[in-house]
Every structure is written in C-alpha cells, then in structure tokens.
C-alpha atoms as a PDB file:
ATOM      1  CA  UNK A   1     110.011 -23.145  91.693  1.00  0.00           C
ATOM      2  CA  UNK A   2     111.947 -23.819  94.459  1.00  0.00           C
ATOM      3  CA  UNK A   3     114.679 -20.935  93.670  1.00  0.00           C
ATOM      4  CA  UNK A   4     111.635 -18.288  93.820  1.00  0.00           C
ATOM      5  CA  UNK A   5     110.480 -19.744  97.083  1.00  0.00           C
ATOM      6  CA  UNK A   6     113.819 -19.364  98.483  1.00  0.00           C
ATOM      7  CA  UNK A   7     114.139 -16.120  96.700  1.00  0.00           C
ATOM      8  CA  UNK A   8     110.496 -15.129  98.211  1.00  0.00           C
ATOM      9  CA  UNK A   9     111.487 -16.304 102.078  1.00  0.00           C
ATOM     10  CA  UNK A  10     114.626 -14.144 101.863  1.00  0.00           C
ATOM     11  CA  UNK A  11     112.907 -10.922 101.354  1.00  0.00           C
ATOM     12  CA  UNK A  12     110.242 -11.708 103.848  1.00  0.00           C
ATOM     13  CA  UNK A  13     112.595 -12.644 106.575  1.00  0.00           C
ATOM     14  CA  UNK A  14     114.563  -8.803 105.403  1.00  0.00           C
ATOM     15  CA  UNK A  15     111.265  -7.164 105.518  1.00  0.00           C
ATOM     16  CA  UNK A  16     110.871  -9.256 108.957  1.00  0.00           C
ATOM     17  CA  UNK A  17     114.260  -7.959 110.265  1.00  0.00           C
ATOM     18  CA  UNK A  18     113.577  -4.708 108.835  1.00  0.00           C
ATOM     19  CA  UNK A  19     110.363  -4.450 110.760  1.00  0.00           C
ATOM     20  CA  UNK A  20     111.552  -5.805 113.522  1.00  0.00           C
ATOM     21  CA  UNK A  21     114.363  -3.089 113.910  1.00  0.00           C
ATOM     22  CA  UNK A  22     112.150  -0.358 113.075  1.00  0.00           C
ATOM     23  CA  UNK A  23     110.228  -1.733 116.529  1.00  0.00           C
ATOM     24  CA  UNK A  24     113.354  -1.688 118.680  1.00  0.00           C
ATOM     25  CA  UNK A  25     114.708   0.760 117.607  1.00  0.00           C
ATOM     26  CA  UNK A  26     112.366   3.851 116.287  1.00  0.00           C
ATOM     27  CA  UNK A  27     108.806   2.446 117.884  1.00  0.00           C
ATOM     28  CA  UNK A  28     107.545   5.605 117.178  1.00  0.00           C
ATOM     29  CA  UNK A  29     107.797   5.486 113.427  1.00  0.00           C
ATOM     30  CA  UNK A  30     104.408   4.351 112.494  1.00  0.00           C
ATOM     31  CA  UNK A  31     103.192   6.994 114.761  1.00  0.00           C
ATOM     32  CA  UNK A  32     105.281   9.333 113.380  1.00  0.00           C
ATOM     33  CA  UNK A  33     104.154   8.959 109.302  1.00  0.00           C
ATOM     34  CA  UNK A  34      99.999   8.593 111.127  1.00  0.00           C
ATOM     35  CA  UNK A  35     100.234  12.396 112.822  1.00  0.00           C
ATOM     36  CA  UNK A  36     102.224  13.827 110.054  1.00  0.00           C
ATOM     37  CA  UNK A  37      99.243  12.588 108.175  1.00  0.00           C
ATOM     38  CA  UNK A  38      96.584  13.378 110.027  1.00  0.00           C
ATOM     39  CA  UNK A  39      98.104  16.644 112.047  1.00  0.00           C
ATOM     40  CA  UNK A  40      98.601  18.998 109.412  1.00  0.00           C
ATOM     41  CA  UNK A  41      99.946  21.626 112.292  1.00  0.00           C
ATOM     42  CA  UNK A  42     101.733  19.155 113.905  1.00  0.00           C
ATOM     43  CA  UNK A  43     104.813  20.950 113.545  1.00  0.00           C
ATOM     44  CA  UNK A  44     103.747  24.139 113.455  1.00  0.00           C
ATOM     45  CA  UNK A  45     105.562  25.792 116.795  1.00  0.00           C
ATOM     46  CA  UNK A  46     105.118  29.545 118.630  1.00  0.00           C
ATOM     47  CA  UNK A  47     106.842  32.352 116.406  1.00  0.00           C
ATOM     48  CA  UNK A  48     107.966  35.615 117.646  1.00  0.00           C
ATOM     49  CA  UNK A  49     106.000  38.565 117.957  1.00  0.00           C
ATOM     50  CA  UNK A  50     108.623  42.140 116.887  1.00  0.00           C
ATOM     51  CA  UNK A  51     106.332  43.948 119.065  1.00  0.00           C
ATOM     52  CA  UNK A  52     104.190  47.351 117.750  1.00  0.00           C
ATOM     53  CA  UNK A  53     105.438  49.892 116.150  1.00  0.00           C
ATOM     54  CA  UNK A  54     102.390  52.380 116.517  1.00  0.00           C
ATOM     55  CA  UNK A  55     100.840  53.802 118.921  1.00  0.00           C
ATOM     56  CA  UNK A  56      97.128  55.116 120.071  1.00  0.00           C
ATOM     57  CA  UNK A  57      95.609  57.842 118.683  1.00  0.00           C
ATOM     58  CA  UNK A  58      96.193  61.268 121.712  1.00  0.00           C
ATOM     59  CA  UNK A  59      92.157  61.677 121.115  1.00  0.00           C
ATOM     60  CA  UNK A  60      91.019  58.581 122.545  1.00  0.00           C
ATOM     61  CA  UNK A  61      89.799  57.471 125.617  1.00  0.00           C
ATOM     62  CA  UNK A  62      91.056  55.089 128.254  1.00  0.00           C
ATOM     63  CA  UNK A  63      89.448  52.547 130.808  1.00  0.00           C
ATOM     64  CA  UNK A  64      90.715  50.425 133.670  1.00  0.00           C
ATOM     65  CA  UNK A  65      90.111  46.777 134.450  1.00  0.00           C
ATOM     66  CA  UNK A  66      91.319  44.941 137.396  1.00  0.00           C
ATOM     67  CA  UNK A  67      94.661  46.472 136.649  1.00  0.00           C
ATOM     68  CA  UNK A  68      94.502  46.530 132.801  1.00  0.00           C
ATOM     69  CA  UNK A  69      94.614  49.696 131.090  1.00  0.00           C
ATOM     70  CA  UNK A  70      93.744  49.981 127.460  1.00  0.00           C
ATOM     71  CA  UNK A  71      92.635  52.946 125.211  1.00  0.00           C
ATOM     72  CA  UNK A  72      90.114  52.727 122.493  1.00  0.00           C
ATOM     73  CA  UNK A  73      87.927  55.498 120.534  1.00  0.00           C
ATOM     74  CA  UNK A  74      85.281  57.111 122.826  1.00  0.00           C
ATOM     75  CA  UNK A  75      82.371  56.508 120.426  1.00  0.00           C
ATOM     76  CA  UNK A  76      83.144  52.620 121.359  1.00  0.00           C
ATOM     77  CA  UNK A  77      83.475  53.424 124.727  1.00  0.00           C
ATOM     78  CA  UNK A  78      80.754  50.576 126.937  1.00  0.00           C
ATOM     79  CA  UNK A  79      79.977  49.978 130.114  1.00  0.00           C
ATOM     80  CA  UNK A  80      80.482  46.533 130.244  1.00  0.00           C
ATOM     81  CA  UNK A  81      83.430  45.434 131.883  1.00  0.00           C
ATOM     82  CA  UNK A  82      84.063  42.113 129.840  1.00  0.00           C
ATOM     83  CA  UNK A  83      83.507  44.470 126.914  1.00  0.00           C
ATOM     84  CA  UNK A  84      85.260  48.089 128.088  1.00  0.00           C
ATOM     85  CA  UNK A  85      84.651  49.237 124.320  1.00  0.00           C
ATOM     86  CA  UNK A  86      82.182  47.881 121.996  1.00  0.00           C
ATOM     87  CA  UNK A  87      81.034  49.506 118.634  1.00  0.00           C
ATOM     88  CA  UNK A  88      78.771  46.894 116.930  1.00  0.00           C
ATOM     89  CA  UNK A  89      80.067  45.456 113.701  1.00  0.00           C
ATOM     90  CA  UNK A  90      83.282  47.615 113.461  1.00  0.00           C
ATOM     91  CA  UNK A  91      85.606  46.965 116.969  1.00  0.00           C
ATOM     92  CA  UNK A  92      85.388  45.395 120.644  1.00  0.00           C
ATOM     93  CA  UNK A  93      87.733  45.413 122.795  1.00  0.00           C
ATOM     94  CA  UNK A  94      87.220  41.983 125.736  1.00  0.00           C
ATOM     95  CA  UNK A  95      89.525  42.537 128.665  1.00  0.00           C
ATOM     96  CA  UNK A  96      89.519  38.955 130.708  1.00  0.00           C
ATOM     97  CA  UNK A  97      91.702  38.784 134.584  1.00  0.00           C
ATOM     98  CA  UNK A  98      91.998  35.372 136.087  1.00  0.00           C
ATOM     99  CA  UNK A  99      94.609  33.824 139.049  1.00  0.00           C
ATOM    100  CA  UNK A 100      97.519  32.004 137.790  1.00  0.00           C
ATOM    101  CA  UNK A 101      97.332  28.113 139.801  1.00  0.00           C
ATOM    102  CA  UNK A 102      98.166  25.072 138.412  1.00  0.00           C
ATOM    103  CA  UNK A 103      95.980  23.338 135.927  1.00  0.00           C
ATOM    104  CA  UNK A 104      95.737  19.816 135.546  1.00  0.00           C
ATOM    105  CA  UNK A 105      96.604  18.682 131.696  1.00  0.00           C
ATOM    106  CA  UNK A 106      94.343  16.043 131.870  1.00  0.00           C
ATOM    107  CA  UNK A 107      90.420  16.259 132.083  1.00  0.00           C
ATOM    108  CA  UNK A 108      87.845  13.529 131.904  1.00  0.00           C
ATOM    109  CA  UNK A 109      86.890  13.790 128.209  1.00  0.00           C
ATOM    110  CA  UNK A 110      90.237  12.286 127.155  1.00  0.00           C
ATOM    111  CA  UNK A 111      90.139   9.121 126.053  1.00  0.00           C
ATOM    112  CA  UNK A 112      92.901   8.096 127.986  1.00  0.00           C
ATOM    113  CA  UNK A 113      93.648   7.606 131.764  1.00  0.00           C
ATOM    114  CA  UNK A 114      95.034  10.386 134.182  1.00  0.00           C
ATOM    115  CA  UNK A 115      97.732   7.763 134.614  1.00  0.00           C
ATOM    116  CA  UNK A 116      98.685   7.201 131.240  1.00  0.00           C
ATOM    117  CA  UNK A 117      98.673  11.380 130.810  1.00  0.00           C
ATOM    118  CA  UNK A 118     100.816  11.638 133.982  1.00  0.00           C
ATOM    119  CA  UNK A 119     103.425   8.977 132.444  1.00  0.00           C
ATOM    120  CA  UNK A 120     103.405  10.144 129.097  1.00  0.00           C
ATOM    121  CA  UNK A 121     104.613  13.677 130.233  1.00  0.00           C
ATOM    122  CA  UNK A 122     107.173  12.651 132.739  1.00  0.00           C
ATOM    123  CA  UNK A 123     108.755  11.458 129.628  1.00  0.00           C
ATOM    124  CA  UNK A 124     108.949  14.865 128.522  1.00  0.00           C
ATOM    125  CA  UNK A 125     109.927  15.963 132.192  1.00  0.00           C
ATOM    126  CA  UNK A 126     106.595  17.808 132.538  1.00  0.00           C
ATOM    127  CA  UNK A 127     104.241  17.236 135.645  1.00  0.00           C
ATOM    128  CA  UNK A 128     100.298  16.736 135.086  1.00  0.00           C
ATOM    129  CA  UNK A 129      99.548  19.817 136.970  1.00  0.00           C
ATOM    130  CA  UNK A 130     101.064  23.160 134.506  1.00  0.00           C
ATOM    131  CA  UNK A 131      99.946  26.622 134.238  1.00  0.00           C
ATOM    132  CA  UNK A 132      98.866  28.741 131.514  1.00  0.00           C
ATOM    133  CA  UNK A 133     102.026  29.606 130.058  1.00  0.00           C
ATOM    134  CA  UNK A 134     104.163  26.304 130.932  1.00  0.00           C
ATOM    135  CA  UNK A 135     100.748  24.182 129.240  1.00  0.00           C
ATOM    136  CA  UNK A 136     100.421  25.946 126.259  1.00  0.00           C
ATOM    137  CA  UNK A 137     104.591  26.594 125.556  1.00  0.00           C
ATOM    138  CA  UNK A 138     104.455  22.695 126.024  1.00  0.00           C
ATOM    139  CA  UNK A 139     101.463  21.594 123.512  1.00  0.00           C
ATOM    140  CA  UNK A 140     102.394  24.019 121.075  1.00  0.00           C
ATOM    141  CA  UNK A 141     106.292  23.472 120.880  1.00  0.00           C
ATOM    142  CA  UNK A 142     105.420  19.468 120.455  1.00  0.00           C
ATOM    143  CA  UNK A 143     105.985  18.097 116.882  1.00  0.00           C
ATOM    144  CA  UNK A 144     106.034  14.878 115.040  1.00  0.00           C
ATOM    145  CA  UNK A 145     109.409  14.289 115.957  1.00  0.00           C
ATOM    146  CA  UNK A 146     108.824  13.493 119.793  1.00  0.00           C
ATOM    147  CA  UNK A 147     107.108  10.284 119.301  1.00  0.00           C
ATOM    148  CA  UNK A 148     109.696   8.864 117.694  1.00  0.00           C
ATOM    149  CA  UNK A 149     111.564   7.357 120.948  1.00  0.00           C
ATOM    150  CA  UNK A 150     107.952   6.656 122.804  1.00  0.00           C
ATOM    151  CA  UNK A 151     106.290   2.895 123.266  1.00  0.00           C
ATOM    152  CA  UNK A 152     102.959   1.422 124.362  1.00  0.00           C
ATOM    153  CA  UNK A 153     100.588   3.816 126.045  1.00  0.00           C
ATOM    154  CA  UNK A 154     102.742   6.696 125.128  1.00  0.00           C
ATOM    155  CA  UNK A 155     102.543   6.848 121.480  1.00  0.00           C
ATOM    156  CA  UNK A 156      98.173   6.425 122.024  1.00  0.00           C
ATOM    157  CA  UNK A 157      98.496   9.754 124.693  1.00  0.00           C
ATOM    158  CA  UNK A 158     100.731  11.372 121.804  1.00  0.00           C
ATOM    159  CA  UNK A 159      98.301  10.793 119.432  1.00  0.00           C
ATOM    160  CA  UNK A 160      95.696  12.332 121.021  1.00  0.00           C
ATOM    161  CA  UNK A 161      97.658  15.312 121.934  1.00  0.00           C
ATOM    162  CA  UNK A 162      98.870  15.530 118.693  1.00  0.00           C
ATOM    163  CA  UNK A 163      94.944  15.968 117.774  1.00  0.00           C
ATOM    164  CA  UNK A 164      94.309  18.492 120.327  1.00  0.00           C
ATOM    165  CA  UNK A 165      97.279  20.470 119.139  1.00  0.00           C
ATOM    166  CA  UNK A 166      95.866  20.340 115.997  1.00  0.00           C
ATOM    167  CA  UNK A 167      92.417  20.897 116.870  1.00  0.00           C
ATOM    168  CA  UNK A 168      93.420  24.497 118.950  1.00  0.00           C
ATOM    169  CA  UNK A 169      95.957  25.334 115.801  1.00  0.00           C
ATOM    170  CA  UNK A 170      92.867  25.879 113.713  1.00  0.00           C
ATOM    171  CA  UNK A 171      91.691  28.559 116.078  1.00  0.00           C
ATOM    172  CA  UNK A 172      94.727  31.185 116.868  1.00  0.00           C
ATOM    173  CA  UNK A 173      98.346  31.631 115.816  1.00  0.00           C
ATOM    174  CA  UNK A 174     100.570  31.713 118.538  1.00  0.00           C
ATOM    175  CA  UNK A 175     103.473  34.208 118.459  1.00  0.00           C
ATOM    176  CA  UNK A 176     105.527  34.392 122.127  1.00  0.00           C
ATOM    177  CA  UNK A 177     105.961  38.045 123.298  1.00  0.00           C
ATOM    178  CA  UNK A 178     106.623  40.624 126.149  1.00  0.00           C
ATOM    179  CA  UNK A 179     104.858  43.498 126.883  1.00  0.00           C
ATOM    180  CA  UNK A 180     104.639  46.112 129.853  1.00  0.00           C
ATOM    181  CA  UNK A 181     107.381  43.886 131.660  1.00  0.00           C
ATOM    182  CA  UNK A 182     105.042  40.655 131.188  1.00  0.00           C
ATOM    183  CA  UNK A 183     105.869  37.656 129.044  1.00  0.00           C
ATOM    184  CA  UNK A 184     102.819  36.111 127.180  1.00  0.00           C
ATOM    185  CA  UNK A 185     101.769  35.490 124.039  1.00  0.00           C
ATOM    186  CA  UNK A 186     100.562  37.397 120.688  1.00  0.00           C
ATOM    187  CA  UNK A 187      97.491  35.485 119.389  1.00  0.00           C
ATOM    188  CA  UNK A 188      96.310  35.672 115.685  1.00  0.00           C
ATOM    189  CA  UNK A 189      92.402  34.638 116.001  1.00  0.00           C
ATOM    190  CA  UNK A 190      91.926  35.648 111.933  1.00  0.00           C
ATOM    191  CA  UNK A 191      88.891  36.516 110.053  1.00  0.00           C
ATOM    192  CA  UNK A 192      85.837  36.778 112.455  1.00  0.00           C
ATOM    193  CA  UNK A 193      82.349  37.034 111.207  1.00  0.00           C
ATOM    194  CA  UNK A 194      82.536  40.856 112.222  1.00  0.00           C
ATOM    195  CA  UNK A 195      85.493  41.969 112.666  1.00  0.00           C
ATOM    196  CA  UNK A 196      88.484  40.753 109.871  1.00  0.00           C
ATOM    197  CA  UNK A 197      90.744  41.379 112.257  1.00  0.00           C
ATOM    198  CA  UNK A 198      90.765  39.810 115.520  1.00  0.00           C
ATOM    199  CA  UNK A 199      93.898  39.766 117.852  1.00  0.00           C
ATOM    200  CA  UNK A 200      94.919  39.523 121.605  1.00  0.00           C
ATOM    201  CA  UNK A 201      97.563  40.183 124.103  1.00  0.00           C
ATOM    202  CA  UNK A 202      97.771  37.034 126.479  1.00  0.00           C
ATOM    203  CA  UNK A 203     100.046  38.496 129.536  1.00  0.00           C
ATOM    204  CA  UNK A 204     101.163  36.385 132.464  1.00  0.00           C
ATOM    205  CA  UNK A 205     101.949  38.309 135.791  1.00  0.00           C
ATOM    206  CA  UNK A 206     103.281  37.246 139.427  1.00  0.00           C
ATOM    207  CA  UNK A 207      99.975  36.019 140.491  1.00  0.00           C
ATOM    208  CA  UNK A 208      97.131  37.156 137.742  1.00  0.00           C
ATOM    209  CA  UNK A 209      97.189  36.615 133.556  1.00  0.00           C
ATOM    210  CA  UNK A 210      95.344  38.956 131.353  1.00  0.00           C
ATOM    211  CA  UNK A 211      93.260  38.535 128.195  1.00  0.00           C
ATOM    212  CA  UNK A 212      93.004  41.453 125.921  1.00  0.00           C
ATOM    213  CA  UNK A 213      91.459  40.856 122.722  1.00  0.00           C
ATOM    214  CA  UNK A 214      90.424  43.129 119.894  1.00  0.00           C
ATOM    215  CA  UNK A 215      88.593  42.766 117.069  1.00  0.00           C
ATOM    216  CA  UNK A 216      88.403  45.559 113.927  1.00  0.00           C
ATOM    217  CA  UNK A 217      87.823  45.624 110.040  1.00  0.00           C
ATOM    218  CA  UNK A 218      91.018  47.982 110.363  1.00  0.00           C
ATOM    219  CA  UNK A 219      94.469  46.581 111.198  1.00  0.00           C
ATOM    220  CA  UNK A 220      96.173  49.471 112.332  1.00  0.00           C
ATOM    221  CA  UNK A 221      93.166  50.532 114.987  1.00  0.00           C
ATOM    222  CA  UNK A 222      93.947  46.704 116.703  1.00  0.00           C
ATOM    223  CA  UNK A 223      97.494  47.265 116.793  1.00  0.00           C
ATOM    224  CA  UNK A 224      96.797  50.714 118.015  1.00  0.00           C
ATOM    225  CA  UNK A 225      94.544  49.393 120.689  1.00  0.00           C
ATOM    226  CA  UNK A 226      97.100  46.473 121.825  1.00  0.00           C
ATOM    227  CA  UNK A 227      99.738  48.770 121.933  1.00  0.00           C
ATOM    228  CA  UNK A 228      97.945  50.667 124.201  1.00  0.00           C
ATOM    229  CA  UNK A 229      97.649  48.010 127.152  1.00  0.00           C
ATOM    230  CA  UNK A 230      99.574  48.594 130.524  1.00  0.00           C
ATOM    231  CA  UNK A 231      99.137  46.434 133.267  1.00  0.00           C
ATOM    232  CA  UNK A 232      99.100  47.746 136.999  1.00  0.00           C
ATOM    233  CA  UNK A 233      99.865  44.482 139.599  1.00  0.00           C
ATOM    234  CA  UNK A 234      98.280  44.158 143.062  1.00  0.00           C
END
C-alpha cells in the first residue's frame, strides 16, 4: 500500500512539474488548444488575389462616383449613387468612398478595457489607433500560434479577438490585391440570397478607400464588372 502511494505521489508531483513548466514556459498553451477549438478560422490568413483576366463587355455603359469608375450593362444602369447599377434579382453594383483616419481597435462593446486592448497590441507592436488596411492585415494574419508567449490579461484580449476574427471569417474571404495602382483587398462575400455571386474590390488610396461590390447569378459578369473599376484621386 505504501509502494502505490509512493508510486501515486511521484506522478502527481511529474504532472505538477509538468504543469508547472507548461506555465513558465508556454502560458499560452491552454489558450492555444481553447481557440483552436472554438476558432475554427483561427488560422485561416489573407490569400492572394492573381488579378482578372477578362475584361468588360465594349457595349456597356459606364458611371462615375467620387472618383470611381466602373462599367456595368445599361439595362442595370440606376440612379442611385450607393447603387450606380441595379437590376433586381440578377446584379448590383454598390460603390462606397470614405476618408482614410485612424480607427481606434477598441470600442465599448468589448468585454475588455481600452487598457488591456492597448497592452495586448503593443505586444504585437501595433498601436490602438490603425486604419483600414493596417486593422484588418492585423486581425486577419493573427493565428493560434500568437498566444502562445502571452500571460494574464493578454491571453483574455486574445481570446476575444480570436472570436471576432472568427466571427468576420464567416462573412467574406479575404484575398490581398492591387488594382489601378491601389493596394486593397479582394473580398469573397459567397452565396447571397439574390445574387450567388457576390464580390468586392476594397482599394486604399492616399487619403480616400473605396468599396466596390457586385453581386450576379453569373461569375464572369462580376469579374467583368470588377475588372472594370479605375479610380481617379483628388
């Protein structure tokens, strides 16, 4: 009896050490195994858009946004500048202009502090205030792997970014890619309740970044319409 007790304190003061040196050493391991579970997308980065290898049709018709130009077919053709071409049930075209300033990566719904946000990224030599592009490069390029060196308050921020990450990974695919001169992204929006296909063009200038989404039941006729796009800066 007293060999298996001895027996029995020896592997709990191994599992002890074990656990022990798991906290020193990788604190981010239990962590690690909970996002992995939860986080399906967790490390799921950007990919790389080829670019398009098509272009629009000579017959259709063009319009100009606050310095976007895109073609589309004029039977779509609106009057709505959100919505330049519209043809109900079968393509849209959304063409969306906004300044580029600083963004704060923290907002008040989080459940943790601005604080604990603002030390969590310094970790990752990021500052709580990111644009468009430098924000979503950084949330999207994050994977299980970068909690493994974090402690205390860290690891609870990572875990909820790791869930907002996952939470915006159910609603586009993220490709990085250039266009007209710009650098942005190719986004992959899927099966709409309208349109099958529903894609966009997110562009980042000097001073303004563009939105151009389009939505079809024909492939070709978005990449037509994306390929289309030229941007004109102030």
């Amino acid at each position: 009896m007293k060999k298996i007790l001895k027996i029995s304190g020896v592997i709990l003061g191994v599992l002890m050490l074990s656990a022990l040196a798991v906290y020193i050493f990788c604190p981010g391991l239990l962590t690690y195994v909970q996002v992995k579970k939860d986080c399906p997308n967790i490390d799921c980065t950007i990919g790389r858009f080829s670019g398009f290898d098509v272009t629009a049709p000579e017959d259709w018709t063009s319009v100009t946004i606050d310095g976007v130009t895109v073609r589309g077919p004029k039977d779509a053709l609106n009057d709505s500048e959100l919505f330049p071409f519209n043809k109900k049930g079968d393509f849209y075209v959304m063409v969306m202009t906004s300044e580029i300033s600083p963004n704060s990566f923290y907002d008040e719904n989080l459940q943790n502090s601005e604080d604990d946000y603002a030390h969590f990224l310094k970790k990752f030599g990021k500052e709580l205030y990111m644009d468009g592009y430098e924000g979503t490069c950084f949330l999207r390029e994050l994977t299980s792997e970068d909690c493994l060196k974090l402690r205390g308050k860290d690891l609870k921020v990572f875990k909820e970014v790791a869930g907002l990450k996952e939470a915006i990974s159910g609603i586009e695919k993220l490709s990085y890619c250039e266009h007209d001169g710009l650098k942005g992204f190719f986004s992959d929006y899927g099966e709409g309740k309208n349109q099958k296909y529903n894609y966009a063009l997110w562009l980042f200038g000097k001073e303004h970044e563009y939105i151009i989404r389009v939505g079809s039941n024909d492939e070709e006729t978005v990449y037509q319409c994306l390929s289309s796009v030229k941007i004109e800066e102030n």
